[in-house]
PDB file of N, CA and C in Angstrom:
ATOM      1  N   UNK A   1      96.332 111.035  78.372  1.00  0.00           N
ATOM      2  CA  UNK A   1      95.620 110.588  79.552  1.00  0.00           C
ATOM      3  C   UNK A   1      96.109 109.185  79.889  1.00  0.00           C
ATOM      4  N   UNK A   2      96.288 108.836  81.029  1.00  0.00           N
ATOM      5  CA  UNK A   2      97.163 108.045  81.597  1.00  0.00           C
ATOM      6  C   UNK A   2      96.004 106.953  81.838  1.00  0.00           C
ATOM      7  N   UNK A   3      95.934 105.744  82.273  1.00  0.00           N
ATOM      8  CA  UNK A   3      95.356 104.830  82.315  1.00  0.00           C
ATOM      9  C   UNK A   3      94.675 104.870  83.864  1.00  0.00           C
ATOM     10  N   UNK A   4      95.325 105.626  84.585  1.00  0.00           N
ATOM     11  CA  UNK A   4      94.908 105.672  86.012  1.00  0.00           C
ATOM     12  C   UNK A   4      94.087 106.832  86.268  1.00  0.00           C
ATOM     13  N   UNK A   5      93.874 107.844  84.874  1.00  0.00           N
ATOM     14  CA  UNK A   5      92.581 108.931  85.636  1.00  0.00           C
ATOM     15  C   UNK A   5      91.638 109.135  84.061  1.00  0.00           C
ATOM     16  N   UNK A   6      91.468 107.929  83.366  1.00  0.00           N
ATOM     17  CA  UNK A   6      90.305 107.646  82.275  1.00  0.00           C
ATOM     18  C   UNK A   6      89.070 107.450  83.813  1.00  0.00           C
ATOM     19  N   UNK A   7      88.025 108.113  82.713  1.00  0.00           N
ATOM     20  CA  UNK A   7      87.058 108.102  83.761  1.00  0.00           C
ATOM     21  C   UNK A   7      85.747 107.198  82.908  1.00  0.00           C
ATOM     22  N   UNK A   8      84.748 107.130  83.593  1.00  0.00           N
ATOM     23  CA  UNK A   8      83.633 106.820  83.012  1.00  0.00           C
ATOM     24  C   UNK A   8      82.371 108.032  82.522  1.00  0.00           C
ATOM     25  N   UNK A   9      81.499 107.530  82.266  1.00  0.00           N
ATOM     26  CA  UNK A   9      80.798 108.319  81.802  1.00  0.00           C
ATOM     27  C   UNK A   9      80.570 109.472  82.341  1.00  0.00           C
ATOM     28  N   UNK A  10      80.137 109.072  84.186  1.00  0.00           N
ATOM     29  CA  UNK A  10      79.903 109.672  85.216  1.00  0.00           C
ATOM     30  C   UNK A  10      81.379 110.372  85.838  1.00  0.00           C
ATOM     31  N   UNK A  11      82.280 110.045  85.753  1.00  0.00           N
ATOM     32  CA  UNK A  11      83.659 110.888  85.970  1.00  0.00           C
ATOM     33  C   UNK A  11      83.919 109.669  86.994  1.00  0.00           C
ATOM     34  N   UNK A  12      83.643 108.769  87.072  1.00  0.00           N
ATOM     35  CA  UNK A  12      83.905 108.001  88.279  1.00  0.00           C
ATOM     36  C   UNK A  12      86.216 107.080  87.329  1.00  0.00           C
ATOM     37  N   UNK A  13      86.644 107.245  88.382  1.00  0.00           N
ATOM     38  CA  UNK A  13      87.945 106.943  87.889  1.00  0.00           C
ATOM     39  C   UNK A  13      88.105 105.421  88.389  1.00  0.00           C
ATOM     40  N   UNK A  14      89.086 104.462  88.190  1.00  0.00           N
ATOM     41  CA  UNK A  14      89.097 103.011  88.038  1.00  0.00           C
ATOM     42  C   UNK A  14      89.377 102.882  89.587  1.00  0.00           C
ATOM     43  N   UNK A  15      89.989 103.901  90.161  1.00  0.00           N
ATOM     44  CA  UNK A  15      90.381 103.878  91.596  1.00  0.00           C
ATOM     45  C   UNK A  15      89.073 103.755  92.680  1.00  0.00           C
ATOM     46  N   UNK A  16      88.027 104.818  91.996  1.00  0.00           N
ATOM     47  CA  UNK A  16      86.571 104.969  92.257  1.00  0.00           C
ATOM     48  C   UNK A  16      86.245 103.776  92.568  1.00  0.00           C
ATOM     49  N   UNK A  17      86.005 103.287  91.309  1.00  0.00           N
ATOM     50  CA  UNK A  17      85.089 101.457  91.099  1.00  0.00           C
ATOM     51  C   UNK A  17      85.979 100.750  91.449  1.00  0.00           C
ATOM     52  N   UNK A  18      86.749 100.241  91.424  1.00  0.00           N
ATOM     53  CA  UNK A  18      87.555  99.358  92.476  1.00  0.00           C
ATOM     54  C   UNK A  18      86.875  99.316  93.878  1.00  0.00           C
ATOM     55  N   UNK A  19      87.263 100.833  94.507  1.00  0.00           N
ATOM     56  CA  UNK A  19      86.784 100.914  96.301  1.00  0.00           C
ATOM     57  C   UNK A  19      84.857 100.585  95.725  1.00  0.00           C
ATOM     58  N   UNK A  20      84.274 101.240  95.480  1.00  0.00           N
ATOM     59  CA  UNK A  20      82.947 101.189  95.323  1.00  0.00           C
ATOM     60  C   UNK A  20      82.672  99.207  95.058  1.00  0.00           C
ATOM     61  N   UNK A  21      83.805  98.472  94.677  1.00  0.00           N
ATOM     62  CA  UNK A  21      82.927  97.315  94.234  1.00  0.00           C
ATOM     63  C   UNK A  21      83.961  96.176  95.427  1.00  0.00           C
ATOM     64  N   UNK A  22      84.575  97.096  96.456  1.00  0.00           N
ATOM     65  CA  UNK A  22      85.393  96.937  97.316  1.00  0.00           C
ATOM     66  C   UNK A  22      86.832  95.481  97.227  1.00  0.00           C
ATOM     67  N   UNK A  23      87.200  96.277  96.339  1.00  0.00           N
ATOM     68  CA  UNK A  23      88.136  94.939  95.849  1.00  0.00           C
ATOM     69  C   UNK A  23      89.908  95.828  96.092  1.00  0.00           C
ATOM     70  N   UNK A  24      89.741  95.295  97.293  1.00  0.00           N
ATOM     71  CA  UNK A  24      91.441  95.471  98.062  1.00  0.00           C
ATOM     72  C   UNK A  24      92.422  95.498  97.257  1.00  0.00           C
ATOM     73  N   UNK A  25      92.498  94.272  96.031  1.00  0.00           N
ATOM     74  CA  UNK A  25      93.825  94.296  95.597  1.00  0.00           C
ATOM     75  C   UNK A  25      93.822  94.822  94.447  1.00  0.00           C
ATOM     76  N   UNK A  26      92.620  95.290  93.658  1.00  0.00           N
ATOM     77  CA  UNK A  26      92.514  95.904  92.680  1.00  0.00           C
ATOM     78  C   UNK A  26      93.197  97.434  92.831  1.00  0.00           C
ATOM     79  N   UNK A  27      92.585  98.137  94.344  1.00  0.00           N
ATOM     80  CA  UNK A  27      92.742  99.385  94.848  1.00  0.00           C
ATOM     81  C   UNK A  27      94.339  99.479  95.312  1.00  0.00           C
ATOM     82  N   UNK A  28      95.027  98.228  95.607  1.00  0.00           N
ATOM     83  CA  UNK A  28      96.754  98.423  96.193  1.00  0.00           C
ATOM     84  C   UNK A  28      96.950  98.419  94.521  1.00  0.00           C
ATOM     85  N   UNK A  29      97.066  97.681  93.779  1.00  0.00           N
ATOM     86  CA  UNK A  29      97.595  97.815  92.264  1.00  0.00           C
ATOM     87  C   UNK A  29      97.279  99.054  91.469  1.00  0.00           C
ATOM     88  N   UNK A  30      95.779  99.757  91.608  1.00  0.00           N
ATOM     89  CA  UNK A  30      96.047 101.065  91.451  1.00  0.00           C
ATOM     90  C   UNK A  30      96.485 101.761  91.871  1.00  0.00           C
ATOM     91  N   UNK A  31      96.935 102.099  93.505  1.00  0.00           N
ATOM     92  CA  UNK A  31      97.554 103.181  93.983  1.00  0.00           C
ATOM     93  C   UNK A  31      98.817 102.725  93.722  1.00  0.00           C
ATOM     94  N   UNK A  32      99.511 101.521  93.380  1.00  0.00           N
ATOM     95  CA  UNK A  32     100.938 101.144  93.198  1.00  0.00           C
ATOM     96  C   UNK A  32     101.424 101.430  92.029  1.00  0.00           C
ATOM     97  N   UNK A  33     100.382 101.585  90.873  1.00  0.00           N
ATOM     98  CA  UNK A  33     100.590 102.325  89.913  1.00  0.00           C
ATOM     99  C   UNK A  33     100.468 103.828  89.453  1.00  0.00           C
ATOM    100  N   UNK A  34     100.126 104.547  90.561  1.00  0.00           N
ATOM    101  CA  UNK A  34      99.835 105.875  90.788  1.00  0.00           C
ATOM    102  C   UNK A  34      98.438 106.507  90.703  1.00  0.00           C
ATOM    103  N   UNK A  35      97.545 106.067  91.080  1.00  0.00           N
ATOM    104  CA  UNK A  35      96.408 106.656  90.534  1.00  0.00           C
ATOM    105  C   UNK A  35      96.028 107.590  91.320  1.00  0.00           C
ATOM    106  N   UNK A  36      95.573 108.760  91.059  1.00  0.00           N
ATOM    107  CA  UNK A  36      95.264 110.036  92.041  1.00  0.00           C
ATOM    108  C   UNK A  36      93.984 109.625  93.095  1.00  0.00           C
ATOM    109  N   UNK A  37      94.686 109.974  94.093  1.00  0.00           N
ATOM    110  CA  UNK A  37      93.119 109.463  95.129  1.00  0.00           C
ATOM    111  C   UNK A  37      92.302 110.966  95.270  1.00  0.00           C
ATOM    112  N   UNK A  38      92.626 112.089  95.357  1.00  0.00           N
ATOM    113  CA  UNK A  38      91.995 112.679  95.310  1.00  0.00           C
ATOM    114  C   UNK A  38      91.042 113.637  94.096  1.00  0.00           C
ATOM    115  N   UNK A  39      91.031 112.901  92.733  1.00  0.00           N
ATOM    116  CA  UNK A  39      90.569 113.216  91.758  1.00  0.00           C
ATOM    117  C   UNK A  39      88.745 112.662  92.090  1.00  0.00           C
ATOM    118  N   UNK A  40      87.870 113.810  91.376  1.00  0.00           N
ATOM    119  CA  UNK A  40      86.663 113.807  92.073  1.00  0.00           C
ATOM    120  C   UNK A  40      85.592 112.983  90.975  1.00  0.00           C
ATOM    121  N   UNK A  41      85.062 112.447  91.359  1.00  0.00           N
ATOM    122  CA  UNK A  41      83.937 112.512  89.756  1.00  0.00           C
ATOM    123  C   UNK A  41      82.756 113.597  89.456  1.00  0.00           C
ATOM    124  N   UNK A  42      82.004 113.680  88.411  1.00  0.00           N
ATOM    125  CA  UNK A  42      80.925 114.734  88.343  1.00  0.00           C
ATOM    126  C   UNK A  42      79.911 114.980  89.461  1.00  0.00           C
ATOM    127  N   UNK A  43      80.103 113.974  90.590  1.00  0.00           N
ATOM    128  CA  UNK A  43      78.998 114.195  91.788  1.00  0.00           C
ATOM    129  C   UNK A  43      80.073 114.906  92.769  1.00  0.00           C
ATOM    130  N   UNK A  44      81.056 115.260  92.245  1.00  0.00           N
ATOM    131  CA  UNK A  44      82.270 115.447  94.008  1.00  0.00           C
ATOM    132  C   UNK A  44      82.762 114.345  94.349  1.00  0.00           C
ATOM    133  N   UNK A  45      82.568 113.384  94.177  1.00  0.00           N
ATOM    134  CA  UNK A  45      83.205 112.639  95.007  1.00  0.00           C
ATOM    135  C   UNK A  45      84.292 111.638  94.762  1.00  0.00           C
ATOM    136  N   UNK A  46      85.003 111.306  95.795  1.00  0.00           N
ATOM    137  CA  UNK A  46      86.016 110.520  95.617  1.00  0.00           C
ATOM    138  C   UNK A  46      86.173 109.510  96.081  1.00  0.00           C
ATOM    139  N   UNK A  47      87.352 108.944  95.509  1.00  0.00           N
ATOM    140  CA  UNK A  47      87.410 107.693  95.981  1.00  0.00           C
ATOM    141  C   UNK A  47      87.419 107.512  97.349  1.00  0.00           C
ATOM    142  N   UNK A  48      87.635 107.693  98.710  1.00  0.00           N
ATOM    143  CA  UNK A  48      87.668 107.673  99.940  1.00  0.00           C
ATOM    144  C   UNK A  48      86.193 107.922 100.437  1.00  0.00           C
ATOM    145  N   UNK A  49      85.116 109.107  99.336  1.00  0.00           N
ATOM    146  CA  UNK A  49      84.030 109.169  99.770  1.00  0.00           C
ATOM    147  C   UNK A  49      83.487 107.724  98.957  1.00  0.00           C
ATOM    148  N   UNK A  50      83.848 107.231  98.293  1.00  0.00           N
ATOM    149  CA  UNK A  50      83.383 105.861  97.658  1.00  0.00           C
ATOM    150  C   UNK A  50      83.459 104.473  98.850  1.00  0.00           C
ATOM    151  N   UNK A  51      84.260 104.883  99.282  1.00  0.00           N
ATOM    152  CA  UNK A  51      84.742 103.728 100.741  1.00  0.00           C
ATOM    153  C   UNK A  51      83.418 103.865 101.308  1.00  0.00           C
ATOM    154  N   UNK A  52      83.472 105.115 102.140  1.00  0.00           N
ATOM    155  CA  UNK A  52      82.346 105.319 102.485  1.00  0.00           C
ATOM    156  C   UNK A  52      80.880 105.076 102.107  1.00  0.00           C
ATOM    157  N   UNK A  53      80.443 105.424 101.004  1.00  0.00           N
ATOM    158  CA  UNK A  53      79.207 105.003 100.139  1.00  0.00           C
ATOM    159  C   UNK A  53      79.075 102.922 100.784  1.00  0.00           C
ATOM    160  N   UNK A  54      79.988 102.580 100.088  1.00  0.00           N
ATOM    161  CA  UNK A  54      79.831 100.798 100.271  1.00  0.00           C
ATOM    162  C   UNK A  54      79.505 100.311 101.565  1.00  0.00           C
ATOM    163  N   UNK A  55      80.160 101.035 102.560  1.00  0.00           N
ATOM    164  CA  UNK A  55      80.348 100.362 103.470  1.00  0.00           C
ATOM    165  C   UNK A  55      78.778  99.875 104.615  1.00  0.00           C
ATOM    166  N   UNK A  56      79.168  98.783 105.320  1.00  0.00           N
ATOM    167  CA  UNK A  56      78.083  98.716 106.213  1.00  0.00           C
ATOM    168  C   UNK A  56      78.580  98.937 107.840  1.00  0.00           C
ATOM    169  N   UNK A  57      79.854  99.306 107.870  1.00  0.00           N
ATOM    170  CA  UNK A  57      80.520  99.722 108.976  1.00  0.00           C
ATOM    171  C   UNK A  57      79.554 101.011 109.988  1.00  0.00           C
ATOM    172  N   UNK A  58      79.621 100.304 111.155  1.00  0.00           N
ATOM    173  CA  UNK A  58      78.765 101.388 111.928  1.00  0.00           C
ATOM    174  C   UNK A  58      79.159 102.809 112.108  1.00  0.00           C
ATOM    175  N   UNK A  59      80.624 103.290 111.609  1.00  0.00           N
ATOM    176  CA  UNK A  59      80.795 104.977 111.213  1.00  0.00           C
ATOM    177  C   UNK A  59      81.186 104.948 109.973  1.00  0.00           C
ATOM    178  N   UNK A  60      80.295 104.466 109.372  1.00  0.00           N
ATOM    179  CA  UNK A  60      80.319 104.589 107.906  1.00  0.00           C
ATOM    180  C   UNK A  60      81.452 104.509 106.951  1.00  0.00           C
ATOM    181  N   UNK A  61      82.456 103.959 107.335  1.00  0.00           N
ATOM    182  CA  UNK A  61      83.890 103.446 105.965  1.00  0.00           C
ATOM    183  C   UNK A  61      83.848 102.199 106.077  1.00  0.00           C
ATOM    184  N   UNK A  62      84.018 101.924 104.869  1.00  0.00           N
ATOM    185  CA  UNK A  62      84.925 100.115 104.765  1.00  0.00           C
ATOM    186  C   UNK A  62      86.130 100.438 105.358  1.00  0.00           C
ATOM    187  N   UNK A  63      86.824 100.099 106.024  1.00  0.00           N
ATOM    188  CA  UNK A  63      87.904 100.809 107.386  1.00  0.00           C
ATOM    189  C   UNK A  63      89.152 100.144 106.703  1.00  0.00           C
ATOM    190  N   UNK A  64      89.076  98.932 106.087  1.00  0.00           N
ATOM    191  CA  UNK A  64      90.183  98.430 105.640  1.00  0.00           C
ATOM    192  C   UNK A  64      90.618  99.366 104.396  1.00  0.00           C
ATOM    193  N   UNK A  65      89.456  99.574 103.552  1.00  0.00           N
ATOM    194  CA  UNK A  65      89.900 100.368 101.628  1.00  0.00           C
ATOM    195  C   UNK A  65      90.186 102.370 102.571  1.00  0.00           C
ATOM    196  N   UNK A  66      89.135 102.677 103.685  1.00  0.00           N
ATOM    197  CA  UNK A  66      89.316 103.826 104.139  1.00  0.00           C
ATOM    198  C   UNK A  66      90.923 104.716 104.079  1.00  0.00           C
ATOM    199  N   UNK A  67      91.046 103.480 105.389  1.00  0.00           N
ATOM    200  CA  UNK A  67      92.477 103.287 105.683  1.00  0.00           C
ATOM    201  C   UNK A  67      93.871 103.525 104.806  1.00  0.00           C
ATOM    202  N   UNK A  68      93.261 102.317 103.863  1.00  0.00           N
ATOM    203  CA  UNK A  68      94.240 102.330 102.771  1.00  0.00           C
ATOM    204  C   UNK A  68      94.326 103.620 101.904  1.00  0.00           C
ATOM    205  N   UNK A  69      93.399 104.132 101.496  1.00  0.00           N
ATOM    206  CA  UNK A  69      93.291 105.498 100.652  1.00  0.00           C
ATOM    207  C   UNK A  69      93.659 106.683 101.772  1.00  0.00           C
ATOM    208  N   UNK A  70      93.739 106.917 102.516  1.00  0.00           N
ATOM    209  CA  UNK A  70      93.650 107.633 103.938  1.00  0.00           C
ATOM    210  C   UNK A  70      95.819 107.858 103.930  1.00  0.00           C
ATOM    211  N   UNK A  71      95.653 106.483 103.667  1.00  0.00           N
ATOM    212  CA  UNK A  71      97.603 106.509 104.191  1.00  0.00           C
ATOM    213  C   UNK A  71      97.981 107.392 102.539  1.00  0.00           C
ATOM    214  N   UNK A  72      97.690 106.984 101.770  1.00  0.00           N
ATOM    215  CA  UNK A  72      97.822 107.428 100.356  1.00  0.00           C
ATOM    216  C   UNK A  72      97.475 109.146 100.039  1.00  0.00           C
ATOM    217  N   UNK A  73      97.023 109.915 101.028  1.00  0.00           N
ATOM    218  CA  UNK A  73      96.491 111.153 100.776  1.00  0.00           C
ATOM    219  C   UNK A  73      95.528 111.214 100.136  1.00  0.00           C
ATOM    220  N   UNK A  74      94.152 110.334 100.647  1.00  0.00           N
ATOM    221  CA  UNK A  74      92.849 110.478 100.259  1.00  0.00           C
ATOM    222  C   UNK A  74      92.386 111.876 101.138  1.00  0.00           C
ATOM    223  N   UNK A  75      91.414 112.517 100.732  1.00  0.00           N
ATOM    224  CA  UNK A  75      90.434 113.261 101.520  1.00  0.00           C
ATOM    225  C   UNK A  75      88.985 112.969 101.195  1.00  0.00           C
ATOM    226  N   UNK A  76      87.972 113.889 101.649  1.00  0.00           N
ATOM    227  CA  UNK A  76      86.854 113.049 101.358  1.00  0.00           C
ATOM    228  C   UNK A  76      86.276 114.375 100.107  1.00  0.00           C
ATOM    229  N   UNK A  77      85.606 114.609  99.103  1.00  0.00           N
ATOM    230  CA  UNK A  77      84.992 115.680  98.384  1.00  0.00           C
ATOM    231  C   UNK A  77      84.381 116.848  99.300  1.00  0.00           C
ATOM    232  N   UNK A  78      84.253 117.299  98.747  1.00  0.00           N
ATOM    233  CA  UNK A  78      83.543 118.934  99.309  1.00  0.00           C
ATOM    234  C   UNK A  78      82.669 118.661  99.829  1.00  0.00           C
ATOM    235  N   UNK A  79      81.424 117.846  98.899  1.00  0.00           N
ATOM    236  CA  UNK A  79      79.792 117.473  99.297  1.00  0.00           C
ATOM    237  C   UNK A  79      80.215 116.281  99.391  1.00  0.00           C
ATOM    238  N   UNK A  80      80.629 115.739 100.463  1.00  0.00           N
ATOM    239  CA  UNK A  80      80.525 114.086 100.406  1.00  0.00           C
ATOM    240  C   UNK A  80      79.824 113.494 101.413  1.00  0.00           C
ATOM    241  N   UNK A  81      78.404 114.178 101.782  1.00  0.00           N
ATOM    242  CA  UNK A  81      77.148 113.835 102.275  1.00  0.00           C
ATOM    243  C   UNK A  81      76.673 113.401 101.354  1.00  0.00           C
ATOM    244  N   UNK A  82      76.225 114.125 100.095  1.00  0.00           N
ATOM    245  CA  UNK A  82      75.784 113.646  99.174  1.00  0.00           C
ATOM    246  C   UNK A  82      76.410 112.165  98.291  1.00  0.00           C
ATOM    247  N   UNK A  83      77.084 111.559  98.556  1.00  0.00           N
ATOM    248  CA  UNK A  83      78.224 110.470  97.775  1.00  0.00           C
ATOM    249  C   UNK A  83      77.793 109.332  98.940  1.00  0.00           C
ATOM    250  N   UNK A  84      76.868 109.287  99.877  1.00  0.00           N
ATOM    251  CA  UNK A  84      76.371 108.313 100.246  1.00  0.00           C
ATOM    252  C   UNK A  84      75.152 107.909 100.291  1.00  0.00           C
ATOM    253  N   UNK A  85      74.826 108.469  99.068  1.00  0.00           N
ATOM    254  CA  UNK A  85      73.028 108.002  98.956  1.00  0.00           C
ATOM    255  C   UNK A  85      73.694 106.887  97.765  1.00  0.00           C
TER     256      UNK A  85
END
């Protein structure tokens, strides 16, 4: 297991908590090191639905981390209604 898809307890991956604690350069140094954007945690969700969760943006993404995971081949989880409570 590679350093870029160790998860936490919750399945949340470092790519996850990075966007979730919205730290830009943490999230370019993981995707520059390869980290899967579309790997899910135990709720569904992913990192791109994690953008989403943080944000206070009036359509709901942090638009800058969105963006960035978005160019990278983010999608959002299956249930990722649920990944914004």
């Amino acid at each position: 297991m590679t350093e870029q898809t160790r998860t936490s307890a919750i399945g949340s991956t470092a790519l996850m908590i990075a966007t979730e604690n919205e730290n830009y350069a943490a999230v370019l140094t993981l995707l520059a090191a390869g980290a899967k954007v579309n790997l899910r945690a135990k709720d569904g969700c992913t990192a791109l639905d994690r953008a989403t969760k943080v944000s206070n943006a009036p359509d709901g993404d942090d638009i800058a981390l969105a963006a960035l995971l978005r160019k990278h081949g983010a999608q959002r989880g299956q249930h990722h209604s649920r990944c914004r409570k």
